[in-house]
N, C-alpha and C. Protein backbone atom coordinates (compact mmCIF):
# COMPACT_ATOMS: atom_id res chain seq x y z
N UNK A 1 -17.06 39.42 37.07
CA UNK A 1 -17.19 38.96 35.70
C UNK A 1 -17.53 37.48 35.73
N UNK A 2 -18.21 37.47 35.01
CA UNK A 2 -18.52 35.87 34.99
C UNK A 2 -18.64 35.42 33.21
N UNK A 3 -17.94 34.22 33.07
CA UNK A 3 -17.66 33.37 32.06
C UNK A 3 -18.44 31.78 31.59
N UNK A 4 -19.38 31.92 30.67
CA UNK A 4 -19.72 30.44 30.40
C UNK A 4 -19.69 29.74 29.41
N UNK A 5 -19.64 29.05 29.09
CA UNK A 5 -19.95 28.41 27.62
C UNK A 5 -20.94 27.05 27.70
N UNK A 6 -21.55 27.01 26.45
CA UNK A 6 -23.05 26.10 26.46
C UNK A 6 -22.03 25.80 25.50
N UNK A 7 -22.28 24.04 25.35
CA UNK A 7 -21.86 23.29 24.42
C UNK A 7 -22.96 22.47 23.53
N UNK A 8 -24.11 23.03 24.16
CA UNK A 8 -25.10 22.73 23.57
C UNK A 8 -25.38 23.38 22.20
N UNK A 9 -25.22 24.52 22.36
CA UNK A 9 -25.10 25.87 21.30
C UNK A 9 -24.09 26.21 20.63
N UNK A 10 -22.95 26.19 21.77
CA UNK A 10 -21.74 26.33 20.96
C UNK A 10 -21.38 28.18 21.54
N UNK A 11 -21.77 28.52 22.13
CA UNK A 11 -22.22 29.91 22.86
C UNK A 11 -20.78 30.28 23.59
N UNK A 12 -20.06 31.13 23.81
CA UNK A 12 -19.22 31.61 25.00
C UNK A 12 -19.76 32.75 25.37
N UNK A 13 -20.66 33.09 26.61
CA UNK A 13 -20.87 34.48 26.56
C UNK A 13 -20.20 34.80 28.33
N UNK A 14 -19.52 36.34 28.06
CA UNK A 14 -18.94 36.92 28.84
C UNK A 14 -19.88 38.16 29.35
N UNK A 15 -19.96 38.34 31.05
CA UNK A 15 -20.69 38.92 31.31
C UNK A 15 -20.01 40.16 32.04
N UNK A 16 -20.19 41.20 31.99
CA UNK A 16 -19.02 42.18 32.31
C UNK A 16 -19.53 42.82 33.91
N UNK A 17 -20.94 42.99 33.36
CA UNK A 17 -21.72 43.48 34.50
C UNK A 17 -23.00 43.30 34.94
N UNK A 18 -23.22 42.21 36.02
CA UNK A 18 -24.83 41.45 36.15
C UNK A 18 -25.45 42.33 36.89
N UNK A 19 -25.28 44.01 36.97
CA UNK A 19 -26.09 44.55 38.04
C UNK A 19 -27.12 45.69 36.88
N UNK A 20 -26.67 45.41 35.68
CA UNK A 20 -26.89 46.46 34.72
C UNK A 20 -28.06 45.67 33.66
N UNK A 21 -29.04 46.53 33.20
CA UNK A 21 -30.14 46.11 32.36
C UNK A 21 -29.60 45.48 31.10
N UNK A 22 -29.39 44.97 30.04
CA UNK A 22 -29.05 45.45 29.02
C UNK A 22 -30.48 46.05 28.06
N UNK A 23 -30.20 46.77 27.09
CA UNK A 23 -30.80 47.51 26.50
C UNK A 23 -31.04 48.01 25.35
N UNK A 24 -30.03 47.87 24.61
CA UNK A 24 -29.53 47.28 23.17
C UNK A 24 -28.28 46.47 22.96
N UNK A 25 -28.50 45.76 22.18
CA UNK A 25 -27.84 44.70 21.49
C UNK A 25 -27.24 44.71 19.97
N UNK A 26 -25.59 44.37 19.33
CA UNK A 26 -25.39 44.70 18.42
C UNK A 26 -24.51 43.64 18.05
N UNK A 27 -24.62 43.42 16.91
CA UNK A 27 -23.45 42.30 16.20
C UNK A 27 -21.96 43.34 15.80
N UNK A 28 -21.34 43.01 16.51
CA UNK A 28 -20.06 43.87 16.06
C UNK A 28 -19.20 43.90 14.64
N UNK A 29 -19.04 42.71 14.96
CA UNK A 29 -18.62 41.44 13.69
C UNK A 29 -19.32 40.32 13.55
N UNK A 30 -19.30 39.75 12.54
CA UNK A 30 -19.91 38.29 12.42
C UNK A 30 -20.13 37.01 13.70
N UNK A 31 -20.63 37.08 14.26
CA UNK A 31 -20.87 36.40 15.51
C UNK A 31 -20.30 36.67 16.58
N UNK A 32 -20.28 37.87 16.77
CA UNK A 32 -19.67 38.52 17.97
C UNK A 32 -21.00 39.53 18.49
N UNK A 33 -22.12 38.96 19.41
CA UNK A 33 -22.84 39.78 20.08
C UNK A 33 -22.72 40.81 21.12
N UNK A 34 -22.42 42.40 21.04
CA UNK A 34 -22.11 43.48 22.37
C UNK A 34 -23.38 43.40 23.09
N UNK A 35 -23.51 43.76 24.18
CA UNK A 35 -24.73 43.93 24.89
C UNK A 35 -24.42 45.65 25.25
N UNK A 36 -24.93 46.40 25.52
CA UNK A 36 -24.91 47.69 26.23
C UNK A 36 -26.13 48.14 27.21
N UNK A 37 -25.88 48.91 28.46
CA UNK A 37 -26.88 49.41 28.89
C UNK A 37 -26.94 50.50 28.06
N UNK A 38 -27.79 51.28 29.36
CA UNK A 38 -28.72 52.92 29.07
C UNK A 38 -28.22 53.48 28.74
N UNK A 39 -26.47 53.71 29.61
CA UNK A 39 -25.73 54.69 29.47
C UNK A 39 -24.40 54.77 28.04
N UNK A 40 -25.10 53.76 27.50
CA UNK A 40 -24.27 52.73 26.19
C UNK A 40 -22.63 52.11 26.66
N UNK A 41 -22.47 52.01 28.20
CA UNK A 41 -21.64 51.01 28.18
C UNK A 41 -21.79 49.54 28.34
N UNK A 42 -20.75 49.06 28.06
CA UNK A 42 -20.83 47.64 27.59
C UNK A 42 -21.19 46.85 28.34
N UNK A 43 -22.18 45.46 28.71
CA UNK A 43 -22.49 44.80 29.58
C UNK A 43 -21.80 43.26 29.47
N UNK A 44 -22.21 43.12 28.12
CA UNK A 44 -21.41 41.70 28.41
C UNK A 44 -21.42 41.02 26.53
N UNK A 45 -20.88 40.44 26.51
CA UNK A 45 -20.78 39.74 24.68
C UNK A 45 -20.86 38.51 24.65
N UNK A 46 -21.09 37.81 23.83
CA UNK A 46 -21.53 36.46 23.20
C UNK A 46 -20.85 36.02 22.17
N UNK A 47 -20.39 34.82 21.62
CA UNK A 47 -19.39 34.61 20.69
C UNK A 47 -19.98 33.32 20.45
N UNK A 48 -20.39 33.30 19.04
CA UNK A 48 -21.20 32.15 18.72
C UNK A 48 -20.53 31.08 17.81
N UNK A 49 -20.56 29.95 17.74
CA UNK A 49 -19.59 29.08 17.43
C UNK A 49 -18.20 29.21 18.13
N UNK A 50 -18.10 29.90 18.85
CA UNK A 50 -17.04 29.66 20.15
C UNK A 50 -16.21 28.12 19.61
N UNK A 51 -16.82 27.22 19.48
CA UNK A 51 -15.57 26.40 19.37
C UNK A 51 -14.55 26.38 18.17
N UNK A 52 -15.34 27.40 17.12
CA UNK A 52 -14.64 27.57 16.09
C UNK A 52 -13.43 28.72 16.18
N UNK A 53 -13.98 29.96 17.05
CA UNK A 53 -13.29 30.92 17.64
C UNK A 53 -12.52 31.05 18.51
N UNK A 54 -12.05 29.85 19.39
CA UNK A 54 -11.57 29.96 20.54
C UNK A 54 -10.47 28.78 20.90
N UNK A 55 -9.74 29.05 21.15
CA UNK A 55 -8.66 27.48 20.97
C UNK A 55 -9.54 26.65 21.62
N UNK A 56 -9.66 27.36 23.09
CA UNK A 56 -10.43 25.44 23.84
C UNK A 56 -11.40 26.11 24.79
N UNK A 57 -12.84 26.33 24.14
CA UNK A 57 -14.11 26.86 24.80
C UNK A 57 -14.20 26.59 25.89
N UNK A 58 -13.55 24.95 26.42
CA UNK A 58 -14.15 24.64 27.56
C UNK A 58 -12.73 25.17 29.18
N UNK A 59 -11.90 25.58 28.54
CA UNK A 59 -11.22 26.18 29.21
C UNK A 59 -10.77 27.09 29.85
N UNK A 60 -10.39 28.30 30.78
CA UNK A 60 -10.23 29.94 31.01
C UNK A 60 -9.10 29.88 31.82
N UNK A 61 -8.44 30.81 31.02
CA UNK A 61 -7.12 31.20 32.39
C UNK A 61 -7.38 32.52 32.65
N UNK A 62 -6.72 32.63 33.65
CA UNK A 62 -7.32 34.08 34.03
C UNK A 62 -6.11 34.62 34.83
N UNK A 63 -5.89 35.91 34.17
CA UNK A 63 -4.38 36.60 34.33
C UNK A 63 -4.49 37.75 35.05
N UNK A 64 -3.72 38.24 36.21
CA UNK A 64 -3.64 39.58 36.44
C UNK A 64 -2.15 40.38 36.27
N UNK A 65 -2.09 41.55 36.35
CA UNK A 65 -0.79 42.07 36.34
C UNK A 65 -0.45 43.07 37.09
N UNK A 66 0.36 43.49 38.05
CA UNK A 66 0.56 44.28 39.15
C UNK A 66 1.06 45.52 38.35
């Protein structure tokens, strides 16, 4: 998975799976972009104004749980 954000744009986009085409594209909610392949699972999403959506864009924690 890979995580970025452009502060240029204001962009957070999350990438779920870089080995997959995407193929259609859908606004879920109001600035929330899905990506999907062929098989209509999900590839990766986009979140626009991210700094409005997100406590702190420029930040990621990243959790696992046994």
């Amino acid at each position: 998975m890979k995580v970025s954000y452009d502060p240029r744009t204001d962009t957070l986009t999350m990438i779920l799976r870089d080995d997959a085409a995407i193929v259609e594209s859908d606004e879920g909610k109001p600035g929330v972009i899905l990506d999907y392949d062929k098989e209509g699972n999900l590839v990766s999403l986009e979140i626009l104004d991210a700094s409005t959506r997100v406590t702190d864009a420029r930040k990621m924690e990243f959790q696992t749980t046994d």
